[in-house]
C-alpha atoms as a PDB file:
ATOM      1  CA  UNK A   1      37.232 -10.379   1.131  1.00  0.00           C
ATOM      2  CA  UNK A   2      35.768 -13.662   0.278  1.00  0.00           C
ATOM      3  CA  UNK A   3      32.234 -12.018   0.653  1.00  0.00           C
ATOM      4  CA  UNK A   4      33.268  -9.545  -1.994  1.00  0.00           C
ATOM      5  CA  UNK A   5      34.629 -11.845  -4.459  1.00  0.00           C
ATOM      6  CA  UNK A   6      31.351 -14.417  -4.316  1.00  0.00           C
ATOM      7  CA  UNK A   7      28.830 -10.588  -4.615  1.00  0.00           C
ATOM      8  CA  UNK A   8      31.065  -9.802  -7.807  1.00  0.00           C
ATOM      9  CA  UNK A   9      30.816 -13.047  -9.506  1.00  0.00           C
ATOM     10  CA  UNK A  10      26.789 -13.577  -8.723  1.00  0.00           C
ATOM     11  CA  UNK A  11      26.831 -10.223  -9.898  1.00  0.00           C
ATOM     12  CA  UNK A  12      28.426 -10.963 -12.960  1.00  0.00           C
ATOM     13  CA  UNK A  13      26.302 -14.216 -13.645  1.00  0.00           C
ATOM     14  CA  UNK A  14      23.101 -12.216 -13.155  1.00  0.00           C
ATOM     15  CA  UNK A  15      24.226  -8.961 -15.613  1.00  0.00           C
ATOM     16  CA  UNK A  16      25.276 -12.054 -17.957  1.00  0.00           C
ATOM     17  CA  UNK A  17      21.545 -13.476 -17.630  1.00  0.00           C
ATOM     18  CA  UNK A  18      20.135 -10.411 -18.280  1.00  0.00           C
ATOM     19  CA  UNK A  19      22.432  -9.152 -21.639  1.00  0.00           C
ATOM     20  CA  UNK A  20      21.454 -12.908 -22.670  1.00  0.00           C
ATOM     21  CA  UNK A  21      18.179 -12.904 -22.493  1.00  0.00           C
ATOM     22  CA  UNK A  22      17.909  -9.661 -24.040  1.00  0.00           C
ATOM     23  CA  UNK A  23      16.706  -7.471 -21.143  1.00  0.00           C
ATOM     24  CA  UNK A  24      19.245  -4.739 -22.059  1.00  0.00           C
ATOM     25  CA  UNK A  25      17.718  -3.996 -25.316  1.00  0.00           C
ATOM     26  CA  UNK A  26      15.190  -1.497 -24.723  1.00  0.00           C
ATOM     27  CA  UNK A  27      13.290  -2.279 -27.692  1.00  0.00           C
ATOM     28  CA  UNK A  28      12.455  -6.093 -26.898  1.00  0.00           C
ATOM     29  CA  UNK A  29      11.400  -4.460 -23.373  1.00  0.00           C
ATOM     30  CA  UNK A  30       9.229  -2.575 -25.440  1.00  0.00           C
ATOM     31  CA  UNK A  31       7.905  -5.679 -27.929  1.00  0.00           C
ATOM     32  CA  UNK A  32       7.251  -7.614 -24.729  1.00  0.00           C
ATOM     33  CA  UNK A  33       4.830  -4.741 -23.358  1.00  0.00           C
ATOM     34  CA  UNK A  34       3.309  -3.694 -26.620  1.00  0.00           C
ATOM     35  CA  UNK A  35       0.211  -6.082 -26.232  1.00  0.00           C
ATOM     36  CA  UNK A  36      -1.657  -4.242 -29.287  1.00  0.00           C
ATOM     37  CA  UNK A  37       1.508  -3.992 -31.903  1.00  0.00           C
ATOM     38  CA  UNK A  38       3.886  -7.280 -32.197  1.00  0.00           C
ATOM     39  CA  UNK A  39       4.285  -9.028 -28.952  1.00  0.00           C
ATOM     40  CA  UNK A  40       7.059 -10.595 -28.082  1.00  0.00           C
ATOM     41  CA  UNK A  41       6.634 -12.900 -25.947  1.00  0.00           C
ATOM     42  CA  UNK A  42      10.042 -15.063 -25.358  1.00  0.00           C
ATOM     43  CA  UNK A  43      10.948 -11.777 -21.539  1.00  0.00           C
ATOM     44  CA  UNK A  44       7.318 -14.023 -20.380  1.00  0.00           C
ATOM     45  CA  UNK A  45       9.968 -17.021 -20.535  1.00  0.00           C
ATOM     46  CA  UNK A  46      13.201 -15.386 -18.601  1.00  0.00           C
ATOM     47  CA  UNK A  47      10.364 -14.189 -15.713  1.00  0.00           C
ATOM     48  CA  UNK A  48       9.098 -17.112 -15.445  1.00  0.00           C
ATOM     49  CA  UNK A  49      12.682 -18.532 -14.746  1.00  0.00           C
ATOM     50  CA  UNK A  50      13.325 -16.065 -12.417  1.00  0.00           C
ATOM     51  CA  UNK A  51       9.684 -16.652 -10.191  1.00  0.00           C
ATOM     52  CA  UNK A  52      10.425 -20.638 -10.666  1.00  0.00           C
ATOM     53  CA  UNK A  53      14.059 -19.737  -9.150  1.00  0.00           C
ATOM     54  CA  UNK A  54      13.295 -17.233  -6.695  1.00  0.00           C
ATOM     55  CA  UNK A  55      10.337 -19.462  -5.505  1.00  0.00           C
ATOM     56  CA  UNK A  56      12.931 -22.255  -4.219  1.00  0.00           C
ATOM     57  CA  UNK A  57      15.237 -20.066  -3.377  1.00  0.00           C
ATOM     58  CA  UNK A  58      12.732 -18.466  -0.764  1.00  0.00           C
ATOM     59  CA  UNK A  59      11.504 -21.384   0.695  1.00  0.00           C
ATOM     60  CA  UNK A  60      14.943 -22.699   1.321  1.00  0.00           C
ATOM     61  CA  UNK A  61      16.518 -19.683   3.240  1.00  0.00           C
ATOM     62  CA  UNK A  62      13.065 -19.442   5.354  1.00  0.00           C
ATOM     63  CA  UNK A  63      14.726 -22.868   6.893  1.00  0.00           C
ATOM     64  CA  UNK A  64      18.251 -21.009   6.773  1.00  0.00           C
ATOM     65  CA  UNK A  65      19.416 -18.506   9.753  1.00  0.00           C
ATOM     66  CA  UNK A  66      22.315 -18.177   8.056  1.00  0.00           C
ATOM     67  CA  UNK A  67      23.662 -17.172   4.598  1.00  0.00           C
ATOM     68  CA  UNK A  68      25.891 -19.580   2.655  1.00  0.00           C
ATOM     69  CA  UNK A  69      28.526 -17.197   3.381  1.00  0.00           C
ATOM     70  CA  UNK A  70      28.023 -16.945   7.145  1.00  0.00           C
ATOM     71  CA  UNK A  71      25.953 -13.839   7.537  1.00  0.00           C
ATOM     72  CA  UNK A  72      22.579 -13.035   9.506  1.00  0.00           C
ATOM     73  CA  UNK A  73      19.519 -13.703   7.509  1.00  0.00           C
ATOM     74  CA  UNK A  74      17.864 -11.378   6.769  1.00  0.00           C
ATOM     75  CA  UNK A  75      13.858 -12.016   5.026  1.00  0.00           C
ATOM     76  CA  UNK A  76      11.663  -9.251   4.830  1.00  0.00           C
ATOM     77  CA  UNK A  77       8.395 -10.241   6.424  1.00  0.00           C
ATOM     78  CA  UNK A  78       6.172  -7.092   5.969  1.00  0.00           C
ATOM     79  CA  UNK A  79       3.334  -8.159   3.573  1.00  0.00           C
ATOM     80  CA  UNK A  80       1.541  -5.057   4.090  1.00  0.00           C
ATOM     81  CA  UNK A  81      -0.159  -3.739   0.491  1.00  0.00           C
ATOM     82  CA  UNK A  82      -0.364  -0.288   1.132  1.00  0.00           C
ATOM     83  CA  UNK A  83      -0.368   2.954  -0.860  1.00  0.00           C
ATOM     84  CA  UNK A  84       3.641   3.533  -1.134  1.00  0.00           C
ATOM     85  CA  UNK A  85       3.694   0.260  -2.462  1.00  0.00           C
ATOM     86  CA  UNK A  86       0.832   0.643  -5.239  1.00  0.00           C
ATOM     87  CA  UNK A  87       2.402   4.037  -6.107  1.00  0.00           C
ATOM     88  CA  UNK A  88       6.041   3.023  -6.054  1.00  0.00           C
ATOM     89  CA  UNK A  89       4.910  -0.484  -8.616  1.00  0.00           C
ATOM     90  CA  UNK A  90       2.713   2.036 -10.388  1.00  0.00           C
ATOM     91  CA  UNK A  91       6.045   4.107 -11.433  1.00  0.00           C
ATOM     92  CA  UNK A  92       8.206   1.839 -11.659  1.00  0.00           C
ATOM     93  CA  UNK A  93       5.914   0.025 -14.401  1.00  0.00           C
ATOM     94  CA  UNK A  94       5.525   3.153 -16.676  1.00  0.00           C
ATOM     95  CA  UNK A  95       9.171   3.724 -16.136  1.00  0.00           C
ATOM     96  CA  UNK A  96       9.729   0.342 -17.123  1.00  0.00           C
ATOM     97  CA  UNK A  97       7.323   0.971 -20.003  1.00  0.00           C
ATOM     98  CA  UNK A  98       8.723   4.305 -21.452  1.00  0.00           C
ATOM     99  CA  UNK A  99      12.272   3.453 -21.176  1.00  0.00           C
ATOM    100  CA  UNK A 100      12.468  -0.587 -21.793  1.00  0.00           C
ATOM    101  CA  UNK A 101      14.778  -0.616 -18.525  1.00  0.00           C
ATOM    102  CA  UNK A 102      14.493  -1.711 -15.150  1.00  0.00           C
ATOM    103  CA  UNK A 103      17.857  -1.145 -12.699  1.00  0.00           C
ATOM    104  CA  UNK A 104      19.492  -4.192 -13.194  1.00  0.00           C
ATOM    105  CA  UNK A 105      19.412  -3.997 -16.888  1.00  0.00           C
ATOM    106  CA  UNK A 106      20.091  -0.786 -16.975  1.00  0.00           C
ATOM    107  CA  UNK A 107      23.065  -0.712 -14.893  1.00  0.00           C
ATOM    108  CA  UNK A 108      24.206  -3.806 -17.096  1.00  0.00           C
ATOM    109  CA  UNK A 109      23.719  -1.656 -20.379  1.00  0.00           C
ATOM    110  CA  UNK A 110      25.996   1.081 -18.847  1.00  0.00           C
ATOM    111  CA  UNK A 111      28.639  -0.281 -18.011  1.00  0.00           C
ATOM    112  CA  UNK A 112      28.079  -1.742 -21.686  1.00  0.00           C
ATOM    113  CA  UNK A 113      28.007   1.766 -22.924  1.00  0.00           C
ATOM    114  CA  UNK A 114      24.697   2.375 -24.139  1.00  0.00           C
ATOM    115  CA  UNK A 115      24.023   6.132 -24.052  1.00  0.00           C
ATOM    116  CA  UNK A 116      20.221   5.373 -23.411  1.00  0.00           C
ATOM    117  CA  UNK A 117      20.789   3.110 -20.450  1.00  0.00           C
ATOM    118  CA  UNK A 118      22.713   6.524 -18.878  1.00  0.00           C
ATOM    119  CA  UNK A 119      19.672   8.871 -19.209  1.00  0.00           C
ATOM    120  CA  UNK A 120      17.522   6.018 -17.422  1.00  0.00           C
ATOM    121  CA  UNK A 121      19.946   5.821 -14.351  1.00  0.00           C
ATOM    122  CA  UNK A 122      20.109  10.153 -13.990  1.00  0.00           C
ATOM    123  CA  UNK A 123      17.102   9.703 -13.732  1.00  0.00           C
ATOM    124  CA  UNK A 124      16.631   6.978 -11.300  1.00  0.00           C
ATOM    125  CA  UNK A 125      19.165   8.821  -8.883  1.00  0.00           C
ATOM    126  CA  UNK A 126      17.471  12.481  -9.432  1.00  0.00           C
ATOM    127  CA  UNK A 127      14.118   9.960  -8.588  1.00  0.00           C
ATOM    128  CA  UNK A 128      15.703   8.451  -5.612  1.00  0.00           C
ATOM    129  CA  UNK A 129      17.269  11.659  -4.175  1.00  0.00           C
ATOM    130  CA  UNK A 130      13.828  13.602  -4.924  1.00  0.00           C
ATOM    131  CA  UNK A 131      12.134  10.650  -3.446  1.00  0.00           C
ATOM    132  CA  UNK A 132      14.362  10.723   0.099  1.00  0.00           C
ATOM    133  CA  UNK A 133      13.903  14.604   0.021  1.00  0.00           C
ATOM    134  CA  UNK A 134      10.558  14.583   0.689  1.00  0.00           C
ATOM    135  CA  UNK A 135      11.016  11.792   3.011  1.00  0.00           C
ATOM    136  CA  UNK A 136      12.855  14.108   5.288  1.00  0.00           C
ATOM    137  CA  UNK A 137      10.484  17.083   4.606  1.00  0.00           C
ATOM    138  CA  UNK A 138       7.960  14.902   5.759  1.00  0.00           C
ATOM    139  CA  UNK A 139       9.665  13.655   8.858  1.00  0.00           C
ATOM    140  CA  UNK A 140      10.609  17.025  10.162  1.00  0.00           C
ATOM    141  CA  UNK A 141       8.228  18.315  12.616  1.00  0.00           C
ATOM    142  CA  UNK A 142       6.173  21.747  12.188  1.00  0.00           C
ATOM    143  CA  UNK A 143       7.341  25.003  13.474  1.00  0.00           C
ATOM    144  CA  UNK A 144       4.933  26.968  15.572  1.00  0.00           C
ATOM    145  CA  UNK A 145       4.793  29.819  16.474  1.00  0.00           C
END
């Protein structure tokens, strides 16, 4: 139960960060990427915060085994660049780009109410479900005749 209460409340501080530093709003999303209209560049701040925190943050639980709340660490160590990784950035990006939303700030700006925010995560589910679909198809084996 403890678990729970400490993921709701980090969970809470992070949607906080994100309706702060405008991340929610679609159209300063869209400022930050338009490079050829007017750029806004103050997003180039709040991801910079987030690589200067997530930078410490990895190098201390690489010394960790265990979580501050007691579980098995878990790091992923793969640093494999393969295609399924270029393709998967690739649409993410010009999701990113069309919309103004990533999944965190999306989810945030539902549960906020924005009708927007709602078409972005159908879609991200009818993506995910496609996406695990052919997954399967391509893990089932041929039948021959």
């Amino acid at each position: 139960m403890k678990e729970r209460i400490v993921e709701f409340l980090v969970g809470l501080l992070f949607g906080l960060g994100l309706i702060l530093a405008g991340m929610t709003d679609p159209g300063k999303v869209q400022a930050f990427l338009d490079l050829a209209g007017p750029w806004d560049p103050s997003l180039a701040f709040v991801m910079g915060g987030a690589i200067l925190v997530g930078f410490f943050a990895f190098a201390l639980a690489r010394r960790r085994t265990v979580t501050f709340l007691g579980g098995m660490m878990q790091i992923p160590t793969s640093r494999d660049i393969d295609r399924k990784l270029v393709t998967g950035s690739l649409v993410f990006g010009i999701g990113w780009g069309l919309a103004g939303f990533c999944p965190g700030p999306a989810l945030v700006a539902l549960g906020a109410g924005h009708w927007q925010a709602l078409v972005f995560v159908l879609a991200m589910l009818a993506g995910m479900a496609l996406h695990d679909l052919g997954q399967r198809a391509a893990a089932m084996p041929l039948v021959q005749d």
